[in-house]
N, C-alpha and C. Protein backbone atom coordinates (compact mmCIF):
# COMPACT_ATOMS: atom_id res chain seq x y z
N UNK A 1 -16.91 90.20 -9.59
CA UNK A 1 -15.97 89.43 -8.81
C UNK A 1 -16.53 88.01 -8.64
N UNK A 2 -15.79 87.35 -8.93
CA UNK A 2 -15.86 85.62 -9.06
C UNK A 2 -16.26 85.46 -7.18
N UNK A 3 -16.91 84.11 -7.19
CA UNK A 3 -17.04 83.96 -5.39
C UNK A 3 -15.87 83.08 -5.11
N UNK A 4 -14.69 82.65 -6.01
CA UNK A 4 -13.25 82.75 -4.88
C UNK A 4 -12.60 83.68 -4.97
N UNK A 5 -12.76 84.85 -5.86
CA UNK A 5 -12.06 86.15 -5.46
C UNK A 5 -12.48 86.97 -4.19
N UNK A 6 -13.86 86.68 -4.05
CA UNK A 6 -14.24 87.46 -3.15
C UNK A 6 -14.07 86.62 -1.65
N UNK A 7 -14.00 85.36 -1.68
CA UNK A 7 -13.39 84.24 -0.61
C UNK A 7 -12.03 84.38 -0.38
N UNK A 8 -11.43 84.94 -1.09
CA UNK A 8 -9.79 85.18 -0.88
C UNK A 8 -9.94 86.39 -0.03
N UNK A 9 -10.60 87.34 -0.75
CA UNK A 9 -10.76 88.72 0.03
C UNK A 9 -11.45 88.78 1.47
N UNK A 10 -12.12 87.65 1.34
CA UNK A 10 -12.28 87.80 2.80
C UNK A 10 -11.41 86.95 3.76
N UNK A 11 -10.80 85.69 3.61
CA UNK A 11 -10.00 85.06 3.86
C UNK A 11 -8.82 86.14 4.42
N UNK A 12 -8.38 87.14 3.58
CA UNK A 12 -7.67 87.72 4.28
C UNK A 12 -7.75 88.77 5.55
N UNK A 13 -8.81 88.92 5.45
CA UNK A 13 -9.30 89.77 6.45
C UNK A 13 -9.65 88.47 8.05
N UNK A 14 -9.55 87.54 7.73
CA UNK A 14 -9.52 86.45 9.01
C UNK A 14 -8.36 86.83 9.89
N UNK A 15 -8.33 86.94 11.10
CA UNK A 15 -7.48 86.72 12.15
C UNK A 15 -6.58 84.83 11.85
N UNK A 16 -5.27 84.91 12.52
CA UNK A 16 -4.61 83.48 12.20
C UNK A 16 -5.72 82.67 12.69
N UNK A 17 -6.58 82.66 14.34
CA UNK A 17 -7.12 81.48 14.57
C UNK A 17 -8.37 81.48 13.70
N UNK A 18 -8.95 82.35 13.28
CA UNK A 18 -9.94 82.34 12.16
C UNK A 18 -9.58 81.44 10.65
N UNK A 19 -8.83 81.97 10.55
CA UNK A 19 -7.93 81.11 9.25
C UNK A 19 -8.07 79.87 9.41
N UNK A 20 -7.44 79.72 10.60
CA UNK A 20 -6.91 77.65 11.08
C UNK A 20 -8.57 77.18 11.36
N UNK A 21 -9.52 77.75 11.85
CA UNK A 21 -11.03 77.12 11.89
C UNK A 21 -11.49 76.75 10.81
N UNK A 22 -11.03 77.91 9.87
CA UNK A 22 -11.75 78.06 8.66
C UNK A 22 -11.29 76.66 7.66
N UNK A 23 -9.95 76.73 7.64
CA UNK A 23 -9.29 75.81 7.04
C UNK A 23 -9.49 74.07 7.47
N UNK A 24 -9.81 74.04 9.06
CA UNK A 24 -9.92 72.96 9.45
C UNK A 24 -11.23 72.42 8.93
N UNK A 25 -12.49 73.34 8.86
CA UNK A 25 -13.96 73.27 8.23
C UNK A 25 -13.80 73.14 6.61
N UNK A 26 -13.33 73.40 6.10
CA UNK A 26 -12.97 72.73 4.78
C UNK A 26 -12.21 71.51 4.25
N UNK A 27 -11.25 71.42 5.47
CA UNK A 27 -10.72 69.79 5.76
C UNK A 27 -12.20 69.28 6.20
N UNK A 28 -13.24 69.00 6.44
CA UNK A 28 -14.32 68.30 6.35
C UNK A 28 -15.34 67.84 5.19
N UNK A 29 -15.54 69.00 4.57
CA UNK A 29 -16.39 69.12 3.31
C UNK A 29 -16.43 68.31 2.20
N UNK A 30 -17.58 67.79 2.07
CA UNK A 30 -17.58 66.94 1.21
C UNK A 30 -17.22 67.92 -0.15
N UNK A 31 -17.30 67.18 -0.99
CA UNK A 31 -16.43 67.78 -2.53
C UNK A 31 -17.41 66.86 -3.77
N UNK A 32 -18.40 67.29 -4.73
CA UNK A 32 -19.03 66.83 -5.25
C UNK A 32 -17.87 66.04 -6.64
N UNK A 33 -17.40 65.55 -6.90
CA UNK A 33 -16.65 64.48 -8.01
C UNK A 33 -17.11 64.68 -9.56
N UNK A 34 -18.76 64.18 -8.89
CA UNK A 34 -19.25 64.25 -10.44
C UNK A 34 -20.84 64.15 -9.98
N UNK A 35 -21.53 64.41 -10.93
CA UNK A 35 -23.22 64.50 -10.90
C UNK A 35 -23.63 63.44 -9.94
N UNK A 36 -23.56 63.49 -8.22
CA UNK A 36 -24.62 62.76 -7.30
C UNK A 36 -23.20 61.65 -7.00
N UNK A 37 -22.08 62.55 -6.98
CA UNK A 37 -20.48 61.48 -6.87
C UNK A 37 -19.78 62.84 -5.42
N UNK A 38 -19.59 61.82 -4.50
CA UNK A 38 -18.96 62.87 -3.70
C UNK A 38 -17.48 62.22 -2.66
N UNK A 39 -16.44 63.06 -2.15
CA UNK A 39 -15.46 62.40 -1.82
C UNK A 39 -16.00 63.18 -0.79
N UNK A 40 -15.78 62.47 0.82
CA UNK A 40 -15.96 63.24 1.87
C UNK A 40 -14.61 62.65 2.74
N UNK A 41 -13.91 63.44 3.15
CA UNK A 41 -12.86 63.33 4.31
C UNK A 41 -13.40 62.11 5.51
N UNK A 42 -12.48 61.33 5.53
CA UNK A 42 -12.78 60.30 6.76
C UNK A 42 -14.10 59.74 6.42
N UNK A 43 -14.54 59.41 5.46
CA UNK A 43 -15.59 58.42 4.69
C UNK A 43 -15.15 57.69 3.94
N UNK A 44 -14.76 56.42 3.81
CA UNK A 44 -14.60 55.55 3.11
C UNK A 44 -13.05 56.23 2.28
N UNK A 45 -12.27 56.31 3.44
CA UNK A 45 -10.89 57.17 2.87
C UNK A 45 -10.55 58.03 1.91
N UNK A 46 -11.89 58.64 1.75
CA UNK A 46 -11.90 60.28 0.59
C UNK A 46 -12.11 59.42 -0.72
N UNK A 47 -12.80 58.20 -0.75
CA UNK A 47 -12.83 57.69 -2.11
C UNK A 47 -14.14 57.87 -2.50
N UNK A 48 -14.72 58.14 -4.05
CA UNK A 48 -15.28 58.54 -4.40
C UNK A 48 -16.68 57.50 -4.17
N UNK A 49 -18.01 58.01 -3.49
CA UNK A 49 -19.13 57.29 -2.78
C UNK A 49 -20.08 57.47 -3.47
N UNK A 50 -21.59 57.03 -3.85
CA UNK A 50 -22.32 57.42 -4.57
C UNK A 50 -23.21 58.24 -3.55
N UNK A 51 -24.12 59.71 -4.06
CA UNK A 51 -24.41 60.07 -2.98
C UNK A 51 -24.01 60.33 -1.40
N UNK A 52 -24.46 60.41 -0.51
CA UNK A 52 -23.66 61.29 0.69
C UNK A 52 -23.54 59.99 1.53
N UNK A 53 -23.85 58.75 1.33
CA UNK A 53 -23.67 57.70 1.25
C UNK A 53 -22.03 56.97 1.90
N UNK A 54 -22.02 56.03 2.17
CA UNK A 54 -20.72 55.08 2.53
C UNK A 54 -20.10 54.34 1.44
N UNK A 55 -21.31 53.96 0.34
CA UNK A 55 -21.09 53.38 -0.67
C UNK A 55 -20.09 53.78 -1.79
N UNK A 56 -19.10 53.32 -1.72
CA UNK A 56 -17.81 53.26 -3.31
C UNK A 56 -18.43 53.09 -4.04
N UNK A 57 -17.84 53.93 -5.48
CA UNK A 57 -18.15 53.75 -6.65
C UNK A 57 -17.11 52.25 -7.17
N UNK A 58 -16.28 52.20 -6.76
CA UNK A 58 -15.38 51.36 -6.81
C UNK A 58 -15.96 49.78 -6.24
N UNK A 59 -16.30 49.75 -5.45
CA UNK A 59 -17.60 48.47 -4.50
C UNK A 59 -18.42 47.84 -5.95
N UNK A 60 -19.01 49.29 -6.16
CA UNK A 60 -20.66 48.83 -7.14
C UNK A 60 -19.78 48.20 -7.96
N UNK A 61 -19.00 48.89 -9.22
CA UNK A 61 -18.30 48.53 -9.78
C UNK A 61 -18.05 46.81 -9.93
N UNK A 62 -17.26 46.85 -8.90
CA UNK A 62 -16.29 45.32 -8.41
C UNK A 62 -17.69 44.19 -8.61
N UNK A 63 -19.06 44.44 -7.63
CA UNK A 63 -19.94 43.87 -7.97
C UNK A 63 -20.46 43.59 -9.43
N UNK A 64 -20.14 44.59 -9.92
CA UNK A 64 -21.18 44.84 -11.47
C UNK A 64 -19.34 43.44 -12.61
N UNK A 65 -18.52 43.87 -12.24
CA UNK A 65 -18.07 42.89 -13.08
C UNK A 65 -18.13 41.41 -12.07
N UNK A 66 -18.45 41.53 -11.37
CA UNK A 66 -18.56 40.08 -10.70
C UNK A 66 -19.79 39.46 -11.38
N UNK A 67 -20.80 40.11 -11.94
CA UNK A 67 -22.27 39.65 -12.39
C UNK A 67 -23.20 39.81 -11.96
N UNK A 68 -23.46 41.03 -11.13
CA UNK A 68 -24.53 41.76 -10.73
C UNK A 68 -25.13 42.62 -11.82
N UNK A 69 -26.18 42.83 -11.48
CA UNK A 69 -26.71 43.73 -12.48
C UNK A 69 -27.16 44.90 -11.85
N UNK A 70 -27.97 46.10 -12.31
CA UNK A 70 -28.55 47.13 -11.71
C UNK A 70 -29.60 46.41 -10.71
N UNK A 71 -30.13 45.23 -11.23
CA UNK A 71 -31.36 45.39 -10.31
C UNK A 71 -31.09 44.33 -9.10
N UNK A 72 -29.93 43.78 -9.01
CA UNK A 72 -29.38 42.74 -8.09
C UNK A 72 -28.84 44.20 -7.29
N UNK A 73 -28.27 45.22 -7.38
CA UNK A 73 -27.35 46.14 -6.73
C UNK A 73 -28.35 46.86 -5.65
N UNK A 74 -29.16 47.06 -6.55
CA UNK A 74 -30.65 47.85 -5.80
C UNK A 74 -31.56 47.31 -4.89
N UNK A 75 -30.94 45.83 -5.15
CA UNK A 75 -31.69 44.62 -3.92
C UNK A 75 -31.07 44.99 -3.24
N UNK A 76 -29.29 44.50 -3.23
CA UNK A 76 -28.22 44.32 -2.39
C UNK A 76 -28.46 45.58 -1.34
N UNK A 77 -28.43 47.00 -1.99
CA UNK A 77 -27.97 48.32 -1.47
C UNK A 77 -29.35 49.09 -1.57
N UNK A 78 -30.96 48.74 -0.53
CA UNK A 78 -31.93 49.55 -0.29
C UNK A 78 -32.11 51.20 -0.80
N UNK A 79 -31.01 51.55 -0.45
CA UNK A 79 -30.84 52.90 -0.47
C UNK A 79 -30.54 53.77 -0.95
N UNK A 80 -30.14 53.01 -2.41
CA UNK A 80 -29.93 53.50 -3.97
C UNK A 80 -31.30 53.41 -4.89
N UNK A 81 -31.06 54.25 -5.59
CA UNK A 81 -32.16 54.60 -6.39
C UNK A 81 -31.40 54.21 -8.09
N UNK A 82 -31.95 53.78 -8.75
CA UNK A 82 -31.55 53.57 -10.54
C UNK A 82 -30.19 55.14 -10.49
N UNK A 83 -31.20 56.50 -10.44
CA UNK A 83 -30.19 57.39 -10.82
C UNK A 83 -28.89 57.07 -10.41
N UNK A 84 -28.78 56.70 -8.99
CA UNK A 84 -27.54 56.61 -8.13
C UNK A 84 -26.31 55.50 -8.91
N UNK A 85 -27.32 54.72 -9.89
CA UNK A 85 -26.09 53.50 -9.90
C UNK A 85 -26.04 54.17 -11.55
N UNK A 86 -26.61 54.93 -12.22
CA UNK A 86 -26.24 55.46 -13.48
C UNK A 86 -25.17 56.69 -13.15
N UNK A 87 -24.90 57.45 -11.98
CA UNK A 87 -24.07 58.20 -11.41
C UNK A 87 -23.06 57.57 -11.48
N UNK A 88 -23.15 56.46 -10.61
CA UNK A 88 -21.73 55.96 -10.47
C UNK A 88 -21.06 55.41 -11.97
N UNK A 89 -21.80 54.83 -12.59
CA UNK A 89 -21.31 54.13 -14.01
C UNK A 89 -20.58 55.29 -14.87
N UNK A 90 -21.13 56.41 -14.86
CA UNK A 90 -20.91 57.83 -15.64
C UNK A 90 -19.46 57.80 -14.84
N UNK A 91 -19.45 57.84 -13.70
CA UNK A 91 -17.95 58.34 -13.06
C UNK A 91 -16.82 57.36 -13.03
N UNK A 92 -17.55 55.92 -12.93
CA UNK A 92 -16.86 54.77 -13.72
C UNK A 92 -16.06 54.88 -15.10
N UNK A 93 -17.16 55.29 -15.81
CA UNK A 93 -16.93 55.37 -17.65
C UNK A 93 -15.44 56.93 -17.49
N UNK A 94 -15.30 58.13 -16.91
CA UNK A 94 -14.69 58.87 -16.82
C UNK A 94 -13.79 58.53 -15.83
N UNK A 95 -13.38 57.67 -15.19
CA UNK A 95 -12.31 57.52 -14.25
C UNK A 95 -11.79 56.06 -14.26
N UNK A 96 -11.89 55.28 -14.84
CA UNK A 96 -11.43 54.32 -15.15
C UNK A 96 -10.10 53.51 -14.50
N UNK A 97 -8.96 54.19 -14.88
CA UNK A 97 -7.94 53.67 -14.32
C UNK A 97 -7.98 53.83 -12.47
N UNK A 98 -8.52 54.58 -12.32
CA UNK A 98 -8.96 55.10 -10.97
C UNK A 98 -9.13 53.62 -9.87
N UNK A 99 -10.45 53.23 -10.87
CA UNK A 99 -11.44 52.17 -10.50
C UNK A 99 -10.66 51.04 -10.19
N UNK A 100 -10.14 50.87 -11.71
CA UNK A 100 -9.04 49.85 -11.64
C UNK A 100 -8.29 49.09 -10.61
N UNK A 101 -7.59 50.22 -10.08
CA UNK A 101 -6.80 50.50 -9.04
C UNK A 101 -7.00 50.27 -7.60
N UNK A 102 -8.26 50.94 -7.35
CA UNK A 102 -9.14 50.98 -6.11
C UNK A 102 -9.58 49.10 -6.42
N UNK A 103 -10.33 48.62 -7.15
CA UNK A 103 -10.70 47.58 -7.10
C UNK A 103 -9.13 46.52 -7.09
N UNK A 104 -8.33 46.70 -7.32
CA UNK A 104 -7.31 45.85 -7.19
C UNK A 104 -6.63 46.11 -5.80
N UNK A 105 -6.44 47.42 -5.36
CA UNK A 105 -6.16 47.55 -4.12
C UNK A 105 -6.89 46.62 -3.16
N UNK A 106 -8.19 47.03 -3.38
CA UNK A 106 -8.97 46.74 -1.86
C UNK A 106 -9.33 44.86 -1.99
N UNK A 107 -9.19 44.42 -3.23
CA UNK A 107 -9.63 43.31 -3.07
C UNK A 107 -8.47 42.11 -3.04
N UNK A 108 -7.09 42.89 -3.21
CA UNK A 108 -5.78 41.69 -3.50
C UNK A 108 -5.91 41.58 -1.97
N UNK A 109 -4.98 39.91 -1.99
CA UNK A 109 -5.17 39.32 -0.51
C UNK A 109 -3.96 39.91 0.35
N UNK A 110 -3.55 41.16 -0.16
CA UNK A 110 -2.49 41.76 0.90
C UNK A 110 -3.48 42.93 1.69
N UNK A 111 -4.52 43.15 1.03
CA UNK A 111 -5.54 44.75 1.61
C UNK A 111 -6.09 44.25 2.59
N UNK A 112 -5.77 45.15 3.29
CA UNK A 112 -6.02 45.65 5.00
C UNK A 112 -7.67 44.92 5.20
């Protein structure tokens, strides 16, 4: 038995307010994206962060075509390590239009 077959099976055996706890504790959980890439609820609006971090992949990004480099990013952001900004580039290189998007959102002069 797979461990969401056996999560279903127990899921059903929850009482309703058991259920609604249960469910509300998974409305929290971070959600890994991609290798050291995580979306966490009410962090940086579920957008994809490097590490458990505040930091957008979408941010680094925006920097890196502005003319930053890895080792200007790693000045900028203490708390990244090389792996962290090769994480994000990998999830960059696979999500693309994503990025796009997020970087045009957050930076046109109508964003919040």
């Amino acid at each position: 038995m797979t461990a969401m077959e056996e999560a279903k099976t127990a899921a059903t055996k929850l009482s309703p307010e058991e259920r609604r706890r249960l469910l509300e504790w998974l409305a929290t959980q971070s959600v890994e994206l991609g290798p050291g890439i995580y979306s966490t609820p009410g962090v940086c609006g579920g957008e994809a962060c490097v590490g458990r971090s505040r930091i957008a992949v979408w941010l680094l990004e925006s920097h890196r075509r502005g003319g930053l480099n890895d080792v200007d990013l790693l000045k900028a952001y203490p708390s990244l390590k090389a792996q962290d900004l090769a994480s994000a580039w990998a999830y960059v290189a696979a999500h693309r239009e994503e990025i796009d998007r997020l970087i045009q959102e957050n930076e046109s002069p109508d964003a919040e």
